[in-house]
Protein backbone atom coordinates (compact mmCIF):
# COMPACT_ATOMS: atom_id res chain seq x y z
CA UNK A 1 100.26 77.65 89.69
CA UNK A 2 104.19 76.99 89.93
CA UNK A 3 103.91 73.72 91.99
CA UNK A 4 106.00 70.82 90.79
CA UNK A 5 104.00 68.03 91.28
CA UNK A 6 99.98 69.28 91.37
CA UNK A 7 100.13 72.89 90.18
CA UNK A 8 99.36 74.47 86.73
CA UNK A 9 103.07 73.81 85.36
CA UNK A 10 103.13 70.43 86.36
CA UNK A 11 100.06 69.77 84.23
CA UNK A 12 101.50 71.25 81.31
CA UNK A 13 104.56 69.99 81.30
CA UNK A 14 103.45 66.43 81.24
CA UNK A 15 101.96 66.95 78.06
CA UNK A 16 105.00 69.78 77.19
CA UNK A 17 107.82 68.66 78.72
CA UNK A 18 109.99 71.04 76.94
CA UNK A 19 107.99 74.07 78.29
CA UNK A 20 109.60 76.38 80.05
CA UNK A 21 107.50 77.63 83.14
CA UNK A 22 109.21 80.81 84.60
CA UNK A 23 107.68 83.25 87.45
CA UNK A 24 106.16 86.53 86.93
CA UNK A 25 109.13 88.79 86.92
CA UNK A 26 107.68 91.48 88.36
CA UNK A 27 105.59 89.52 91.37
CA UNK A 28 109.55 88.58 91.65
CA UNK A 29 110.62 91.82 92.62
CA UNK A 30 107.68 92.92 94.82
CA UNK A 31 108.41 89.73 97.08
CA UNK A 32 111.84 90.69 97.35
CA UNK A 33 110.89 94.18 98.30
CA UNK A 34 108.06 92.39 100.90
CA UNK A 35 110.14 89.97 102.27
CA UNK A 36 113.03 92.55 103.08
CA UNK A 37 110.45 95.01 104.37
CA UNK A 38 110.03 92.33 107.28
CA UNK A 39 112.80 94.26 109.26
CA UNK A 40 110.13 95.86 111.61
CA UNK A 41 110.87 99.22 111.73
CA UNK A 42 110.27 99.16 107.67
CA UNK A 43 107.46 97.13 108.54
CA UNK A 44 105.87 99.45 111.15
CA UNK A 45 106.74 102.42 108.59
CA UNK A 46 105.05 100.87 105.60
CA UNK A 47 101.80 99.96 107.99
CA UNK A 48 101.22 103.52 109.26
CA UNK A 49 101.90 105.02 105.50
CA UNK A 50 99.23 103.13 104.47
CA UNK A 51 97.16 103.83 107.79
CA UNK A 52 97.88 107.66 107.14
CA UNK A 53 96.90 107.20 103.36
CA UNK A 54 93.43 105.80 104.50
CA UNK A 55 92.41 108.10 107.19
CA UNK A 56 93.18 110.86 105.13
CA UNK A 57 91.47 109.62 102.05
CA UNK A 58 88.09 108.14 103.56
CA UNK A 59 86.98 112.20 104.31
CA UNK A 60 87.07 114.75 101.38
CA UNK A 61 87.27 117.35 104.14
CA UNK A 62 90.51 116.13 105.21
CA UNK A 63 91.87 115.50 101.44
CA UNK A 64 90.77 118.94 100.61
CA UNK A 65 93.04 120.08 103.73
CA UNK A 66 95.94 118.27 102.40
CA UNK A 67 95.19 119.29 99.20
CA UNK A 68 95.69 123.30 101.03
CA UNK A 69 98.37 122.21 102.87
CA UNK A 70 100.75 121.32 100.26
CA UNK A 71 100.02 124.16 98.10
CA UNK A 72 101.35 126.08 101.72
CA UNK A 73 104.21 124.13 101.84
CA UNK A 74 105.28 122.68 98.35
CA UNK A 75 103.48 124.43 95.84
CA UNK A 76 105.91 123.73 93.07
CA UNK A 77 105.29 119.98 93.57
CA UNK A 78 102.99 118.40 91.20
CA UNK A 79 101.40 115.98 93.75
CA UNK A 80 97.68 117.03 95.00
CA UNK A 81 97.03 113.85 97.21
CA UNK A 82 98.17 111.03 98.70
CA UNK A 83 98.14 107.47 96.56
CA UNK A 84 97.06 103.97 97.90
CA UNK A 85 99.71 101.44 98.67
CA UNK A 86 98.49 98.22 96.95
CA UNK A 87 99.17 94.71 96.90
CA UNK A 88 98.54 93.72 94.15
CA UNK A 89 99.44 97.33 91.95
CA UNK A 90 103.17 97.50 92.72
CA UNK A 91 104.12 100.37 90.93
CA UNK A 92 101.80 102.31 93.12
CA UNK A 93 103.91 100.98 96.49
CA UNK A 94 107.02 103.03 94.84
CA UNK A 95 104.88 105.92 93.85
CA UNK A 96 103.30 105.59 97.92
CA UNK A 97 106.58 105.74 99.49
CA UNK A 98 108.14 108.20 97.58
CA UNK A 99 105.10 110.59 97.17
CA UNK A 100 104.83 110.58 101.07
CA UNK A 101 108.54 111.01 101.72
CA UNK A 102 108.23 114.33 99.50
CA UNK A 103 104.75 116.09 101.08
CA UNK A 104 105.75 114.84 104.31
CA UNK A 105 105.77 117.70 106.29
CA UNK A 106 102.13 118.59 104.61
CA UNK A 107 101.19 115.78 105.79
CA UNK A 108 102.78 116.51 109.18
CA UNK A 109 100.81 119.49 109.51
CA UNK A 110 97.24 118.48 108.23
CA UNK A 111 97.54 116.15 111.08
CA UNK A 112 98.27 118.66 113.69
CA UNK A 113 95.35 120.46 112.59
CA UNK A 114 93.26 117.59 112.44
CA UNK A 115 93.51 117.18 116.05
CA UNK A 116 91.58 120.04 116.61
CA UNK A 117 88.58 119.26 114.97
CA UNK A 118 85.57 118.60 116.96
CA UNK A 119 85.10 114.92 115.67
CA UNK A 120 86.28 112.58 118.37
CA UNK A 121 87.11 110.16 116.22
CA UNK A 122 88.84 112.12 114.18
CA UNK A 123 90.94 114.40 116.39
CA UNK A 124 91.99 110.92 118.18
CA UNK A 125 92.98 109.06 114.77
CA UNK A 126 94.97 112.25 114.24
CA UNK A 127 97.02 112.26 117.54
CA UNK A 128 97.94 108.83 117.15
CA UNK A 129 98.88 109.17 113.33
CA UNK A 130 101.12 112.24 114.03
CA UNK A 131 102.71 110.94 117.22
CA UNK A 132 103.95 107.66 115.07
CA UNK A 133 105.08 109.15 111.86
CA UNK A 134 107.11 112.07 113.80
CA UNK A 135 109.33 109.16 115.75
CA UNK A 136 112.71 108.94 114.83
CA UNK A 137 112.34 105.03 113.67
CA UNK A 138 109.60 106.55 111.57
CA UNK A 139 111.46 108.96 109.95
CA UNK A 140 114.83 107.06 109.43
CA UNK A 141 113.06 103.48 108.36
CA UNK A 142 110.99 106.17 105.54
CA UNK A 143 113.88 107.76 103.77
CA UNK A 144 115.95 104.31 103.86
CA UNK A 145 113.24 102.79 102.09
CA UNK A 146 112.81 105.56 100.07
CA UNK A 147 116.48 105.21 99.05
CA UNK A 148 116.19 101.68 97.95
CA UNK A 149 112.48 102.35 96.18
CA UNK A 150 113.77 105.07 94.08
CA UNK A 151 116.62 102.46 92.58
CA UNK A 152 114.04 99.74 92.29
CA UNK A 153 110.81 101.90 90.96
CA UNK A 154 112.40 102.09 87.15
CA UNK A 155 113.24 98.65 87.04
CA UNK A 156 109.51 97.59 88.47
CA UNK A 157 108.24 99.91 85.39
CA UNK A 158 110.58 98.31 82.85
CA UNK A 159 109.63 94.43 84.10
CA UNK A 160 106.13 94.99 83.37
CA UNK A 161 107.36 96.59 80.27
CA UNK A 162 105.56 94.65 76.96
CA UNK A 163 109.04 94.99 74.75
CA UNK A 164 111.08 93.84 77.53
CA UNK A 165 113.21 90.17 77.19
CA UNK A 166 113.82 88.00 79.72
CA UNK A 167 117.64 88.16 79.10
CA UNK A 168 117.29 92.25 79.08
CA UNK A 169 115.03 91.77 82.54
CA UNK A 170 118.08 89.80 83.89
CA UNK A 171 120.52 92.20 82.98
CA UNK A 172 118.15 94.99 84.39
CA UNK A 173 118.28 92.91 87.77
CA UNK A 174 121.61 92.95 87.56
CA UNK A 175 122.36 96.07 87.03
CA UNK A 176 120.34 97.12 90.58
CA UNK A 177 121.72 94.01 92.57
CA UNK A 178 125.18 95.61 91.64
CA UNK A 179 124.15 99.31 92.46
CA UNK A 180 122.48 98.20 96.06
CA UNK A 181 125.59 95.84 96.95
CA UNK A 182 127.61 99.17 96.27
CA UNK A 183 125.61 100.47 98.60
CA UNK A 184 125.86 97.66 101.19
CA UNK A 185 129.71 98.27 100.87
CA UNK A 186 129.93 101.82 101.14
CA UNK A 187 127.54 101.62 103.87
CA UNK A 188 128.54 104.19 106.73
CA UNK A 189 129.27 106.78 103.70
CA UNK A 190 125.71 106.36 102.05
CA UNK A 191 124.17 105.81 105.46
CA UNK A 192 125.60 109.22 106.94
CA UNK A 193 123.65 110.94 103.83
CA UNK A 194 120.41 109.33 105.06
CA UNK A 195 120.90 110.13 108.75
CA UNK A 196 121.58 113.85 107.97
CA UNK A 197 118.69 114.13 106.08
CA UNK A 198 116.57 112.40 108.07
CA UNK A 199 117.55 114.57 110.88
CA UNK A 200 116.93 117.70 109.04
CA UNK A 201 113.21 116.37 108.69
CA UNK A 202 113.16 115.35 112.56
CA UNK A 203 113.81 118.95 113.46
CA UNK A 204 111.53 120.73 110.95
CA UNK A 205 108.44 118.59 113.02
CA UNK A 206 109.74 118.13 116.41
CA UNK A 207 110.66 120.43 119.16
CA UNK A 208 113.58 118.04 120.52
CA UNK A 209 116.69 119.19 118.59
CA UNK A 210 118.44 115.85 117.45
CA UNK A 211 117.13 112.39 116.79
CA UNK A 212 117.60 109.93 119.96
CA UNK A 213 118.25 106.23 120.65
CA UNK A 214 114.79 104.30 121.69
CA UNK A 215 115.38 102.82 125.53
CA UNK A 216 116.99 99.69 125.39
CA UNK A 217 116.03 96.78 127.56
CA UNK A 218 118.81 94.28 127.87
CA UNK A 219 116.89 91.08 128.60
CA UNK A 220 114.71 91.82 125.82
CA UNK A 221 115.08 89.28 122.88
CA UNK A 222 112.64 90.99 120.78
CA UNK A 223 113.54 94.14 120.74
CA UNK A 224 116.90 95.16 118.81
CA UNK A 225 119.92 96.37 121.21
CA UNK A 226 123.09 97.84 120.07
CA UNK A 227 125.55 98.30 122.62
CA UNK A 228 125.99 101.97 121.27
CA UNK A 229 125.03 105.60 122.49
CA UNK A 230 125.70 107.13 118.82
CA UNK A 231 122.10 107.42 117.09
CA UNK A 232 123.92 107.19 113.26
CA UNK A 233 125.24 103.47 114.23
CA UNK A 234 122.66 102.63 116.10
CA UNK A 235 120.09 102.95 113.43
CA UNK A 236 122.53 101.71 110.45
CA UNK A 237 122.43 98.80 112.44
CA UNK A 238 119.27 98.33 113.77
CA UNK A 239 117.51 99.37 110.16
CA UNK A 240 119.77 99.76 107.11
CA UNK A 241 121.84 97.00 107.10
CA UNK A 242 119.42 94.13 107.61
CA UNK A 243 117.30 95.87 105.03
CA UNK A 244 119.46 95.91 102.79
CA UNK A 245 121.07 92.43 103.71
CA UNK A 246 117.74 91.13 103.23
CA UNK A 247 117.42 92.65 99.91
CA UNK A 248 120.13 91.67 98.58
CA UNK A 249 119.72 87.87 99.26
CA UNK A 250 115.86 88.02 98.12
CA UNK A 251 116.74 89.54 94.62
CA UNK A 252 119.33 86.85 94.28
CA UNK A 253 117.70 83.96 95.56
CA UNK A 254 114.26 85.15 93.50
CA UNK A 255 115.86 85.35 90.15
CA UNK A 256 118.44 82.73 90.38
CA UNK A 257 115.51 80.41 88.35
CA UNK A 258 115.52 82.89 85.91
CA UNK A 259 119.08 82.58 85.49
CA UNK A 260 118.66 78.99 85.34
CA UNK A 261 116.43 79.00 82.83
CA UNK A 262 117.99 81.34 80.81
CA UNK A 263 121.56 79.87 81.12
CA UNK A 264 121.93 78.16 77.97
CA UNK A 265 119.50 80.42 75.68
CA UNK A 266 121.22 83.34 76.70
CA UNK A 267 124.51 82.40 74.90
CA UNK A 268 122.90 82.63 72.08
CA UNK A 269 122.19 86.28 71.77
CA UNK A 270 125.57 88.06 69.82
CA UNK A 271 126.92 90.03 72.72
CA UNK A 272 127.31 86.38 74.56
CA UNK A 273 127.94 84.01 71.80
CA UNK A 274 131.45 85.12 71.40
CA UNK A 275 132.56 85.25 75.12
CA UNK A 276 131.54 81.69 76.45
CA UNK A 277 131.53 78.32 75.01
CA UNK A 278 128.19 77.17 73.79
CA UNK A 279 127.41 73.14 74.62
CA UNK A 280 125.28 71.72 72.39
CA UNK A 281 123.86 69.44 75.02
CA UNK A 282 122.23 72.17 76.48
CA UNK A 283 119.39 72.28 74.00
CA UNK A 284 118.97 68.63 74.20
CA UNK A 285 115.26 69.40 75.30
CA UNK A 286 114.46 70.51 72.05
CA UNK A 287 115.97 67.32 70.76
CA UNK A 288 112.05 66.71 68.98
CA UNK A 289 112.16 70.37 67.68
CA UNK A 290 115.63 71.02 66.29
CA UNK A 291 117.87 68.72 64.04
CA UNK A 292 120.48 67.83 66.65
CA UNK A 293 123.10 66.62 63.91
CA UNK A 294 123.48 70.02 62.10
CA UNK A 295 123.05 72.21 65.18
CA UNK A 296 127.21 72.31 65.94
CA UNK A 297 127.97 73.26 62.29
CA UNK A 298 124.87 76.25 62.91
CA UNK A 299 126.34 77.62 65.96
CA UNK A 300 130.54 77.94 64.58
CA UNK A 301 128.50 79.77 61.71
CA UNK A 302 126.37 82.13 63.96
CA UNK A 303 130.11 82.64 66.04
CA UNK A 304 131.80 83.45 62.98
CA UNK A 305 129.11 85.25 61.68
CA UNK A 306 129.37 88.08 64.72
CA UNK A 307 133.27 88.54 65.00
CA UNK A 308 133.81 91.32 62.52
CA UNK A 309 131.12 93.34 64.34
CA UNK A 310 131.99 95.31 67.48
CA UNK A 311 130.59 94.51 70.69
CA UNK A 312 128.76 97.91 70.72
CA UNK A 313 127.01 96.71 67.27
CA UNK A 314 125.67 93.50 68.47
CA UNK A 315 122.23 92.52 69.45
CA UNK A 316 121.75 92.68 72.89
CA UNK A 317 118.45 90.66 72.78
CA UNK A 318 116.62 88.10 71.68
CA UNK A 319 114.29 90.00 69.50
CA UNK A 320 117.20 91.62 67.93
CA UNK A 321 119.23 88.79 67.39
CA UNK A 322 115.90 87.20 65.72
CA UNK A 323 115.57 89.87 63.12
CA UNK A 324 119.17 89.14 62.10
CA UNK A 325 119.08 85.71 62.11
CA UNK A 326 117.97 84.07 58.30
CA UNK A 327 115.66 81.03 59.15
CA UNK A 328 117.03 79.17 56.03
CA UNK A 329 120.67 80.06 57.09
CA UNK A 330 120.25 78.81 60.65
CA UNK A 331 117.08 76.86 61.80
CA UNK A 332 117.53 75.64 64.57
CA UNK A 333 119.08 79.14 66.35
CA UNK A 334 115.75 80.73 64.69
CA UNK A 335 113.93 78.23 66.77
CA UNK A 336 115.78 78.59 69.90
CA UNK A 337 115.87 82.56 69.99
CA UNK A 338 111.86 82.09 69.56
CA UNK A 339 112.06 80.53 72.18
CA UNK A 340 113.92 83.02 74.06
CA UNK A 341 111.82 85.83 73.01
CA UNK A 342 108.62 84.34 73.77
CA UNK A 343 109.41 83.67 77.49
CA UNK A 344 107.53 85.77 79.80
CA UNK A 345 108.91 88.34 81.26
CA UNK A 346 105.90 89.50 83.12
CA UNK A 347 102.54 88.25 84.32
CA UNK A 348 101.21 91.12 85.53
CA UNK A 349 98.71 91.95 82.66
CA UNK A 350 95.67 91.56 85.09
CA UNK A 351 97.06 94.83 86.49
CA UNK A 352 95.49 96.45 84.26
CA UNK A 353 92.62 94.96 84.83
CA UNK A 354 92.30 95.59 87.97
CA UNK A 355 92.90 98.99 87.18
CA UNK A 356 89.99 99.22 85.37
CA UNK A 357 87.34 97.20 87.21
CA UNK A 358 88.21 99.36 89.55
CA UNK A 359 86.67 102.46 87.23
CA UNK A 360 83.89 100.81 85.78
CA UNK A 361 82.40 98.97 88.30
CA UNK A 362 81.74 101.82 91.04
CA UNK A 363 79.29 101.18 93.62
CA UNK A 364 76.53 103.14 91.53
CA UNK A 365 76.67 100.23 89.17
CA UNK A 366 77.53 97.91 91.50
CA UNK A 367 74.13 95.96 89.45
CA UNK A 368 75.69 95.82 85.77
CA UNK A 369 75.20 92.87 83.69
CA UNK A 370 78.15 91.09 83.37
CA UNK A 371 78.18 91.38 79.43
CA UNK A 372 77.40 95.56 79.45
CA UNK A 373 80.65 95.18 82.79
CA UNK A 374 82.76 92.79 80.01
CA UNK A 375 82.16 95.23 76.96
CA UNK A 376 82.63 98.57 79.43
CA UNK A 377 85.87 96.90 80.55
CA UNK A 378 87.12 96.19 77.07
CA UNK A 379 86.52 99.86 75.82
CA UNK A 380 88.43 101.51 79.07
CA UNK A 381 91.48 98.58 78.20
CA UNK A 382 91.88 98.70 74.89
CA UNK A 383 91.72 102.32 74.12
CA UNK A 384 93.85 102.37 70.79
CA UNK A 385 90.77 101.16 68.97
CA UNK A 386 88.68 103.87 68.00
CA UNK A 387 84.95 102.94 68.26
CA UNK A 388 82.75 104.79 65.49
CA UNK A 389 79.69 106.87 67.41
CA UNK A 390 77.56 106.94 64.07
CA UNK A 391 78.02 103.29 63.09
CA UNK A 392 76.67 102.20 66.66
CA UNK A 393 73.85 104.65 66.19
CA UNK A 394 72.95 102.89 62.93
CA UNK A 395 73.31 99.58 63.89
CA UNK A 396 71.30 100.27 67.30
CA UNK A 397 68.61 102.03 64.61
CA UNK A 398 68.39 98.92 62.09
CA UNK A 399 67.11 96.81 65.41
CA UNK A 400 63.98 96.12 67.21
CA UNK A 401 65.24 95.37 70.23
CA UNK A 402 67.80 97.63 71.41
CA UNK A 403 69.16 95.16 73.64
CA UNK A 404 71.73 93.63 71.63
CA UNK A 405 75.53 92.88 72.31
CA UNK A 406 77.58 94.94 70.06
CA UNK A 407 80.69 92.43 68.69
């Protein structure tokens, strides 16, 4: 899709060149997140989460003993069961983490009892679960990433938002590149919050009393070595600073075309007009779209027309800025903020859809016709549009054959 010279956007833009083609804000994010979860003790973490999630879920015996074990443990929490960590549904990778962080020690302990069960398979799946998720890699690479996933779960939500801007998306970045480089600074302060709690949860699970430093092999050039015997620096070095190194340089270099992109548009929105110059050679790829010779006199008038306001009372989007800007008054900023509001935020709209395949086509009806699957589809998406019971009767009623496709 985004390749330069044979994908989708080079296509279009040799019949468009002034189209815009920007990535899927959202799919954005979740590679940073990916790419940064290389480190591998995040990477091992994430793996058996998921490996946990599965084993527990393919059995309703041993979701029903979850199920029992958090009402034992946590039964103010509103969470029942564990949730799927998805590719492609990345909301749900934030809910995964940070549902398992919180019914962790249910977890903990349906696991121990699962290793008594008489099932082979089962008792020895559950040994080898509960011996990795009660390391202290485990534990310390979980509630890292659960530090950095509860900052970045709001923003995922509001990318994938339908009212959200580009420029607002940008700021939104901005706002959590700024809060996790805070972090990165203050890093032995924020880390020494993590390593106490994580060593509260090593002790509530384990019979050793403190969390220890793996053995360290020094001809090893695989495996990490830090010429320390303190755990707390050990593992802020070995874990939480490359994560959130990494992090830090994917969310920059990942939206740095959507900065591009936006760098000239942006300036047009009131909260920006007034504290940079605006070049008018900027727009010059709208030169067949815009009238090029009045568009200097438009933007000194759209300037002007924002300096009595105060910076608080200013739109602080495009579609704001478009609902006070008079076509007549100024074309050609009309156009361009169109422009600006129409970019896409967000591709992920087939979401959704996966969502609800995933509902309507079980394996029961794994045989369904691909209109009845499109129309069944359609009435799970679109559920603001109320569907009449009688009128289908009557319509159904007026026909001779019943098999018709209702429009």
């Amino acid at each position: 899709m985004s390749g330069n010279f044979k994908g989708v956007q080079s296509v279009i833009r040799e019949v468009h060149p002034a189209a815009l083609y920007v990535h899927c804000s959202a799919h954005s994010l979740n590679l940073a997140l990916a790419h940064s979860s290389n480190i591998h003790h995040i990477r091992n973490c994430i793996g058996t989460i998921k490996s946990v999630g599965n084993f527990i879920k393919m059995s309703a015996k041993r979701t029903e003993l979850l199920k029992n074990k958090i009402k034992e443990f946590l039964p103010e929490t509103k969470w029942t069961k564990l949730t799927s960590m998805c590719e492609t549904r990345w909301v749900e990778n934030h809910d995964g983490m940070l549902r398992f962080s919180e019914i962790y020690k249910s977890i903990v302990a349906t696991l121990e009892e699962l290793q008594l069960f008489v099932d082979i398979e089962t008792s020895s799946k559950a040994l080898q679960l509960y011996k990795c998720v009660t390391t202290s890699e485990f534990i310390i690479s979980m509630i890292t990433a659960t530090t950095l996933f509860s900052i970045t779960l709001p923003l995922c939500k509001i990318l994938q938002s339908v009212k959200c801007d580009l420029s607002e998306a940008v700021d939104h970045v901005e706002t959590v590149l700024s809060e996790v480089k805070d972090m990165r600074t203050n890093i032995n302060e924020n880390f020494k919050k993590i390593f106490n709690k994580s060593e509260q949860l090593f002790i509530s699970v384990n019979e050793e009393e403190k969390i220890k430093i793996p053995r360290l092999v020094s001809r090893s050039t695989t495996r990490i070595n830090v010429d320390t015997k303190i755990p707390e620096d050990y593992f802020r070095i070995a874990i939480a600073i490359p994560f959130y190194d990494d992090f830090i340089s994917q969310l920059k270099e990942r939206f740095s075309k959507h900065k591009t992109i936006l760098s000239s548009l942006y300036l047009l929105i009131p909260k920006m007009c007034l504290k940079s110059p605006i070049l008018e050679s900027d727009f010059s790829i709208y030169s067949d779209f815009i009238n090029v010779d009045t568009l200097p006199s438009e933007l000194k008038l759209w300037k002007i027309k924002w300096i009595a306001f105060k910076d608080v009372d200013r739109p602080h989007t495009a579609v704001e800025a478009l609902n006070y800007c008079n076509p007549e008054l100024f074309p050609n900023i009309h156009f361009l903020l169109k422009v600006l509001a129409t970019l896409p935020v967000s591709t992920a709209t087939p979401e959704r859809t996966f969502s609800t395949l995933k509902r309507v086509k079980t394996f029961l009806r794994n045989s369904t016709g691909q209109e009845r699957l499109t129309g069944l589809a359609l009435l799970s998406v679109h559920r603001d549009v109320t569907v009449n019971p009688d009128e289908v009767l009557n319509q159904f009623a007026l026909q001779k054959d019943r098999n018709i496709l209702l429009v």
